[in-house]
C-alpha atoms as a PDB file:
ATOM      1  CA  UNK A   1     -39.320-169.695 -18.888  1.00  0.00           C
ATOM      2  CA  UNK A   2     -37.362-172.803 -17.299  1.00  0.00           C
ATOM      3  CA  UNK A   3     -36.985-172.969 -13.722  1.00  0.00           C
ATOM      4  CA  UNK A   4     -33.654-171.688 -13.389  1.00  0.00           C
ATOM      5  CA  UNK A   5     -34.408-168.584 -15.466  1.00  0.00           C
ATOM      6  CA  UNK A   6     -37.778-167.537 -13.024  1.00  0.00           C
ATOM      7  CA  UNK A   7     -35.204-168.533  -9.660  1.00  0.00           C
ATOM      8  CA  UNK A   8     -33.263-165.886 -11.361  1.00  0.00           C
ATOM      9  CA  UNK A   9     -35.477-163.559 -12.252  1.00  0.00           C
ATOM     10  CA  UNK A  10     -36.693-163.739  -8.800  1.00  0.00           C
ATOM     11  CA  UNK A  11     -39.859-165.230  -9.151  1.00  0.00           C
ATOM     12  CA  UNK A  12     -41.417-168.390  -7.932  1.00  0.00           C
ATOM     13  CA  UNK A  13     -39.771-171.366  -8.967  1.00  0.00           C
ATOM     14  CA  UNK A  14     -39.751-175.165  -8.291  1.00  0.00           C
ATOM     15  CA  UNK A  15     -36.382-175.592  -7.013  1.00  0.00           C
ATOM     16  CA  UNK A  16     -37.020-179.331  -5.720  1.00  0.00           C
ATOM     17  CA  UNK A  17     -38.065-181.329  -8.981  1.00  0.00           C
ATOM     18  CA  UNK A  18     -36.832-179.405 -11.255  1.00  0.00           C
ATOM     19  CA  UNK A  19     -34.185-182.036 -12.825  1.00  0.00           C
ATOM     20  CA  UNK A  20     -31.424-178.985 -14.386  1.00  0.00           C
ATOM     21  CA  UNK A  21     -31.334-177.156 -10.629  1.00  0.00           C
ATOM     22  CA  UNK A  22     -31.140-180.438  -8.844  1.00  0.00           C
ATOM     23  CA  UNK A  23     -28.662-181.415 -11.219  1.00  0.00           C
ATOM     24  CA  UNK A  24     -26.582-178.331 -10.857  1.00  0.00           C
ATOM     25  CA  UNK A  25     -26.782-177.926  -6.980  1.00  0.00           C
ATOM     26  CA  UNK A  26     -25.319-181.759  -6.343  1.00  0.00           C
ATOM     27  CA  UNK A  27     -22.327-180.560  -8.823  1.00  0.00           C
ATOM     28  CA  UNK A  28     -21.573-177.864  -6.662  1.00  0.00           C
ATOM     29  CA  UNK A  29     -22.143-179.546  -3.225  1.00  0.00           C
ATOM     30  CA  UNK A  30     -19.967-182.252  -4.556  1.00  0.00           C
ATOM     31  CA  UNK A  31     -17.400-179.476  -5.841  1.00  0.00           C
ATOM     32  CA  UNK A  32     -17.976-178.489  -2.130  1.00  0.00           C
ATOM     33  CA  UNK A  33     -17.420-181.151  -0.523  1.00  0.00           C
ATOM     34  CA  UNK A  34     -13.674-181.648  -2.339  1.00  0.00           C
ATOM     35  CA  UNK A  35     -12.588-178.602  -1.642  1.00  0.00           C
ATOM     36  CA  UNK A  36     -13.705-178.727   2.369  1.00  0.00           C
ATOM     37  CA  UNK A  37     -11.670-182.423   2.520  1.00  0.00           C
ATOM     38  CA  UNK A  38      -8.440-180.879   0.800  1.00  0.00           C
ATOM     39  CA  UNK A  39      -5.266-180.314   3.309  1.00  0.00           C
ATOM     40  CA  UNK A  40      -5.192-176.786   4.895  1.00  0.00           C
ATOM     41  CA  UNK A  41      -1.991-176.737   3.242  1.00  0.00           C
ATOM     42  CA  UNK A  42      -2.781-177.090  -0.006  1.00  0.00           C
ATOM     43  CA  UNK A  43      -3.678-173.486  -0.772  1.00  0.00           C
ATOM     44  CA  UNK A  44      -2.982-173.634  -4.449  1.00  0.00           C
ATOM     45  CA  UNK A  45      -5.257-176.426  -4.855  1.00  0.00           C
ATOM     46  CA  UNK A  46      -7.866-175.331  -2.755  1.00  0.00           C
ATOM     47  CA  UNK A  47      -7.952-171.820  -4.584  1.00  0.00           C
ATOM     48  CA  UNK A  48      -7.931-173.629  -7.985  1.00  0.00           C
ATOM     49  CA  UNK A  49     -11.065-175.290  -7.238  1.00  0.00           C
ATOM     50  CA  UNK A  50     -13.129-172.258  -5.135  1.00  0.00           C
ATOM     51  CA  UNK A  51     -12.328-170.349  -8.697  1.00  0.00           C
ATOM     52  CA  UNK A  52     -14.120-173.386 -10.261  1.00  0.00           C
ATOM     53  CA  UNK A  53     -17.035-172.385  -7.513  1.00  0.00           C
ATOM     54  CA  UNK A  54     -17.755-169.272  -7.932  1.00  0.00           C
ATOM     55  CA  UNK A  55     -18.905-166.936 -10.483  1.00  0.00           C
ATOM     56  CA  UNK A  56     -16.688-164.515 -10.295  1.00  0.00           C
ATOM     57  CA  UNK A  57     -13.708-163.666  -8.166  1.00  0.00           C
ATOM     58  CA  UNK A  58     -10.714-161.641  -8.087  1.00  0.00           C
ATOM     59  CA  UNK A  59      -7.316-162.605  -7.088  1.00  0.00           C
ATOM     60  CA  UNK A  60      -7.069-162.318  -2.851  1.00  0.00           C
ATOM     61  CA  UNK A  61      -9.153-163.940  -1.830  1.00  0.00           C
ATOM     62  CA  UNK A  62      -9.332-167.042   1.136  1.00  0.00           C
ATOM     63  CA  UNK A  63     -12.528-169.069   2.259  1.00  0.00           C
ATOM     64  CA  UNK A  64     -11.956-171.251   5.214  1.00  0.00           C
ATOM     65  CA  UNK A  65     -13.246-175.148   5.760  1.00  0.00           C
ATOM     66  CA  UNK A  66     -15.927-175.762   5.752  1.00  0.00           C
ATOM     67  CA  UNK A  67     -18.031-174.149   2.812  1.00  0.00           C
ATOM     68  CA  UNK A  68     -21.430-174.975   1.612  1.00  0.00           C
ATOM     69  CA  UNK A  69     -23.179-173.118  -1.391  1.00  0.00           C
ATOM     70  CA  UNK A  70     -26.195-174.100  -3.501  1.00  0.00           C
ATOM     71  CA  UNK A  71     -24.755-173.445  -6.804  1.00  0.00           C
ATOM     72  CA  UNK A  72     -21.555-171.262  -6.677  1.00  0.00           C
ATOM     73  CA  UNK A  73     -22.096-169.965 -10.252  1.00  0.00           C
ATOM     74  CA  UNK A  74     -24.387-166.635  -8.360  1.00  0.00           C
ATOM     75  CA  UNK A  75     -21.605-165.709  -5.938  1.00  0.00           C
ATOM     76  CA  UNK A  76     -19.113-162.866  -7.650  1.00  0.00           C
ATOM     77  CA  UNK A  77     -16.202-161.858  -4.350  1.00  0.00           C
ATOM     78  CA  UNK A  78     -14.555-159.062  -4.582  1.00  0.00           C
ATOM     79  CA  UNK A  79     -10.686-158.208  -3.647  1.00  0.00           C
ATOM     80  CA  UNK A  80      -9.427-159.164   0.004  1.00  0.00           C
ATOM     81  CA  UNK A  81     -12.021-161.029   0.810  1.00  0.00           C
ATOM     82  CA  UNK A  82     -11.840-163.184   4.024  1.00  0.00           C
ATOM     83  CA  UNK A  83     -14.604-165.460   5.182  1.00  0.00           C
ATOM     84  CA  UNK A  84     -13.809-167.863   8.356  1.00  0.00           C
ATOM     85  CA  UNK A  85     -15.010-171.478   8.996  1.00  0.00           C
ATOM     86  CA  UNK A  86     -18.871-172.621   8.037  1.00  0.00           C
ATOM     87  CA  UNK A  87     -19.640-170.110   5.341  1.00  0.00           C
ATOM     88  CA  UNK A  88     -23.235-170.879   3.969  1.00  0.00           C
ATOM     89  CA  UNK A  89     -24.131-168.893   0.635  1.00  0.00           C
ATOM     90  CA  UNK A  90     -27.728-170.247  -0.559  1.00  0.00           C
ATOM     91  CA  UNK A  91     -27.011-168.833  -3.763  1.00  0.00           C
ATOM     92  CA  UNK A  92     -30.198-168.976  -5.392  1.00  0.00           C
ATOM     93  CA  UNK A  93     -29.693-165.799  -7.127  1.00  0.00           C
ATOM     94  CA  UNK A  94     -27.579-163.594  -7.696  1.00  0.00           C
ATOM     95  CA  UNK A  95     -25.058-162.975  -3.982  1.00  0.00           C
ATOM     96  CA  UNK A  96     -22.150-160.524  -4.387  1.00  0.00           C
ATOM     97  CA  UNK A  97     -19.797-158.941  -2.177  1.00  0.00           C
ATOM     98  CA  UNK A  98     -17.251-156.052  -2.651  1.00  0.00           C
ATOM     99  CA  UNK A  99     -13.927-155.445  -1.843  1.00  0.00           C
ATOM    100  CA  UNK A 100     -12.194-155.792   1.480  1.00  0.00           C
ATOM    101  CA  UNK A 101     -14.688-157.870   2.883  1.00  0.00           C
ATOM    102  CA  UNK A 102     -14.560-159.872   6.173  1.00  0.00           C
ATOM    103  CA  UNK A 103     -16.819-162.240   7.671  1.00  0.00           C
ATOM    104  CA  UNK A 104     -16.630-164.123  10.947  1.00  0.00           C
ATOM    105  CA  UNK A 105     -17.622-167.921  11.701  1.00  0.00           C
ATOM    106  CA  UNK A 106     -20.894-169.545  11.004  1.00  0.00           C
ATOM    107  CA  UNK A 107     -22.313-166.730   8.927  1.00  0.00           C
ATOM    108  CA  UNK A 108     -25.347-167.518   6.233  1.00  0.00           C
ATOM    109  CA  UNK A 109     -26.239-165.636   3.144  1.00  0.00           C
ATOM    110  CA  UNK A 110     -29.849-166.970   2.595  1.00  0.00           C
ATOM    111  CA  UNK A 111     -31.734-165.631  -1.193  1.00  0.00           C
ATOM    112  CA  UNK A 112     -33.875-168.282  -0.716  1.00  0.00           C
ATOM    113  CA  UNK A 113     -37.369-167.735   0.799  1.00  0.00           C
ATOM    114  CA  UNK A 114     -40.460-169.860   0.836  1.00  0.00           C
ATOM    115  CA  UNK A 115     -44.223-168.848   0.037  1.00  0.00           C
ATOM    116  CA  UNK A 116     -46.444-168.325   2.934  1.00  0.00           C
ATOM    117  CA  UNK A 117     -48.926-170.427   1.788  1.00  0.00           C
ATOM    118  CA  UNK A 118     -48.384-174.463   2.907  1.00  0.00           C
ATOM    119  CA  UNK A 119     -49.714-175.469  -0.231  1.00  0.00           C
ATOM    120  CA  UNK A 120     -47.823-174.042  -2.439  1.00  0.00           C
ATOM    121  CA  UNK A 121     -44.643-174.267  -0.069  1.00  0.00           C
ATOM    122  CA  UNK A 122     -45.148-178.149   0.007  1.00  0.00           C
ATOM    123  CA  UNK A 123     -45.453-178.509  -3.579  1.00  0.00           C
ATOM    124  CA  UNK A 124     -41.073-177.480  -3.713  1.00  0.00           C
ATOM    125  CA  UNK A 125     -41.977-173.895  -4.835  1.00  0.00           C
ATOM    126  CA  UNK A 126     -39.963-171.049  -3.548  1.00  0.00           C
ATOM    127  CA  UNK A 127     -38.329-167.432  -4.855  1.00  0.00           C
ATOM    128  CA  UNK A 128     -35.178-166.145  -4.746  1.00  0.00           C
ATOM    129  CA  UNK A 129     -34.627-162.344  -4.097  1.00  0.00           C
ATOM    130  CA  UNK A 130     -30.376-161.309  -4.876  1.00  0.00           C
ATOM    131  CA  UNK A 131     -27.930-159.884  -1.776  1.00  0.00           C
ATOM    132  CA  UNK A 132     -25.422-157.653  -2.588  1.00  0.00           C
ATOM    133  CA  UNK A 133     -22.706-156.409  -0.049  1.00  0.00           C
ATOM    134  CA  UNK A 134     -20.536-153.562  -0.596  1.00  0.00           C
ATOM    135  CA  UNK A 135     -16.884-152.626  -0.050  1.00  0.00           C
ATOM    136  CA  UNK A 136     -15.056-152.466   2.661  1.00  0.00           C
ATOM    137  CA  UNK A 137     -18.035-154.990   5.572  1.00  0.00           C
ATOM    138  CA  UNK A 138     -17.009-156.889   8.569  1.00  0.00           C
ATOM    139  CA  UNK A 139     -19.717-158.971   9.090  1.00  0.00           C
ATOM    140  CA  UNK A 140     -19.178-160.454  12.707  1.00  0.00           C
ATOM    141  CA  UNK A 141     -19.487-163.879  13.934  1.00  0.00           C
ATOM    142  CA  UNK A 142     -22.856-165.982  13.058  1.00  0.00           C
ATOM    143  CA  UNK A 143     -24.366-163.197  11.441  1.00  0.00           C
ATOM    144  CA  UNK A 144     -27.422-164.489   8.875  1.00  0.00           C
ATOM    145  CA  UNK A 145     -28.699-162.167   5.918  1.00  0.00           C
ATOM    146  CA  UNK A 146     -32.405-162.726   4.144  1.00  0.00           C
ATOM    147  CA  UNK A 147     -32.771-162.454   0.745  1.00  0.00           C
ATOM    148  CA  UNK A 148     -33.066-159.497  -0.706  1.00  0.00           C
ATOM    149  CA  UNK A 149     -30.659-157.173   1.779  1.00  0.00           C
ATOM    150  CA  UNK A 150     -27.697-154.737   0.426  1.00  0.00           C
ATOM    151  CA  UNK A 151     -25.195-153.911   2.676  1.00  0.00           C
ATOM    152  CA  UNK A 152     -23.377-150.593   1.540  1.00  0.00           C
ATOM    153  CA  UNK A 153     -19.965-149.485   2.137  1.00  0.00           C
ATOM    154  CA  UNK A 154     -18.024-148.938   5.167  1.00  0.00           C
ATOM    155  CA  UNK A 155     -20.584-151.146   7.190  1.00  0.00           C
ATOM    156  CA  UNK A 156     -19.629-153.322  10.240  1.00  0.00           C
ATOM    157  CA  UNK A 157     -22.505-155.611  11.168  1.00  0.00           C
ATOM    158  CA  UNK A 158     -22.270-157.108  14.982  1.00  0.00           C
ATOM    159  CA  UNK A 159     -22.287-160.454  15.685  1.00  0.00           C
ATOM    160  CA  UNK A 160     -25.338-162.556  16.020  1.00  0.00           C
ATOM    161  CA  UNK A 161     -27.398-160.327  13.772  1.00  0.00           C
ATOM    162  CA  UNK A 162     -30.212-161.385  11.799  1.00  0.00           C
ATOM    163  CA  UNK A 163     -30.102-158.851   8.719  1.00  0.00           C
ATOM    164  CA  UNK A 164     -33.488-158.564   6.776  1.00  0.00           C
ATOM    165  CA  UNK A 165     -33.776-155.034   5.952  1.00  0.00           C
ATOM    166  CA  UNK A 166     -31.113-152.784   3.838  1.00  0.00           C
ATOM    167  CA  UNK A 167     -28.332-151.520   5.646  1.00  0.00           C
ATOM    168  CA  UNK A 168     -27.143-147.886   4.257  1.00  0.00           C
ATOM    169  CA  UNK A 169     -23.169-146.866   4.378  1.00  0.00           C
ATOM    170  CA  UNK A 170     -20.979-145.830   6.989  1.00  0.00           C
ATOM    171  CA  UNK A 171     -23.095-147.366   9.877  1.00  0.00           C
ATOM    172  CA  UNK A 172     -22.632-150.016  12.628  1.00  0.00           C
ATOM    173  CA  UNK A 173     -25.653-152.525  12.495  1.00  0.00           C
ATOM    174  CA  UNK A 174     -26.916-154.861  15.329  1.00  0.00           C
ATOM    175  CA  UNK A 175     -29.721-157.410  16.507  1.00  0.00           C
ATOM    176  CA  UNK A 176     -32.460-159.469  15.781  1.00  0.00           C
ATOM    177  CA  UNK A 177     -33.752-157.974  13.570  1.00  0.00           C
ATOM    178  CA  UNK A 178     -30.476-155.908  12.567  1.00  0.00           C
ATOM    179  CA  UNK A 179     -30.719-152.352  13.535  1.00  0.00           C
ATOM    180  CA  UNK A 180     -28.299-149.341  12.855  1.00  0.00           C
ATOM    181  CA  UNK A 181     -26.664-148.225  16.738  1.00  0.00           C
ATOM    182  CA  UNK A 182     -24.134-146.105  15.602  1.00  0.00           C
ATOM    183  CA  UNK A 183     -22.859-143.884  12.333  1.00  0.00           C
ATOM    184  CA  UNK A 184     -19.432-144.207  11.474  1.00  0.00           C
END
């Protein structure tokens, strides 16, 4: 198996030397940078190139300036989706989000996650678990979820949450670490 195919698989991979990741994440940072230095304005250029981003996307959809992903190619947005400024997807595997979606400033989507062990952790390795958000999330203001979380449906997650275990439907979530406080 090549690198890529264990990060995707979830299992331990060297991310840092691996010449075909490293390759592919500065073509995506450098995709990212463009589009975070193109006019406000310019919304038919800036939605040309966040299509040339992500994996998959439908058609309304708006991500604000900045944006920083790893490799784009693992994100898949859904319809209406909103994100505000300093979106950070470490898409190291698969991260996908449903329709009518909303997230706040400064929020982090994180499937990246290190092995205990310093050895191994300073040799580059790391793993790489998928997120998956459902329809119909506001996710409020620097909000940060851990690899391997789903969100389900009808979910509002409070601001300055720290997400690291599943949150089911139809529930308001908050904390550090996230907690459900109320059932919609």
């Amino acid at each position: 198996m090549s690198e890529k195919d264990k990060m995707l698989a979830g299992e331990i991979y060297n991310a840092n030397y691996d010449e075909e990741l490293v390759k592919e994440r500065i073509k995506a940072k450098d995709k990212c940078f463009e589009y975070n230095n193109i006019k406000p304005s310019d919304i038919e250029r800036r939605t040309s190139l966040m299509k040339s981003i992500l994996g998959k996307c439908k058609e309304n959809f708006y991500i604000e300036q900045p944006f920083i992903c790893d490799y784009g190619y693992n994100i898949e947005v859904g319809e209406n989706f909103y994100a505000n400024h300093n979106l950070i997807i470490l898409d190291c595997n698969k991260v996908q989000f449903g329709d009518n979606i909303f997230i706040a400033p400064n929020c982090s989507f994180y499937t990246a996650g290190h092995p205990l062990d310093v050895k191994r952790r300073n040799e580059g390795l790391e793993y790489a678990k998928p997120i998956k958000v459902g329809n119909n999330v506001w996710i409020g203001g620097n909000v940060v979820v851990l690899p391997g979380v789903t969100i389900g449906d009808n979910v509002v997650i409070g601001a300055g949450s720290i997400v690291n275990k599943d949150i089911p439907s139809n529930v308001v979530a908050v904390g550090n670490p996230c907690r459900i406080i109320k059932e919609l």
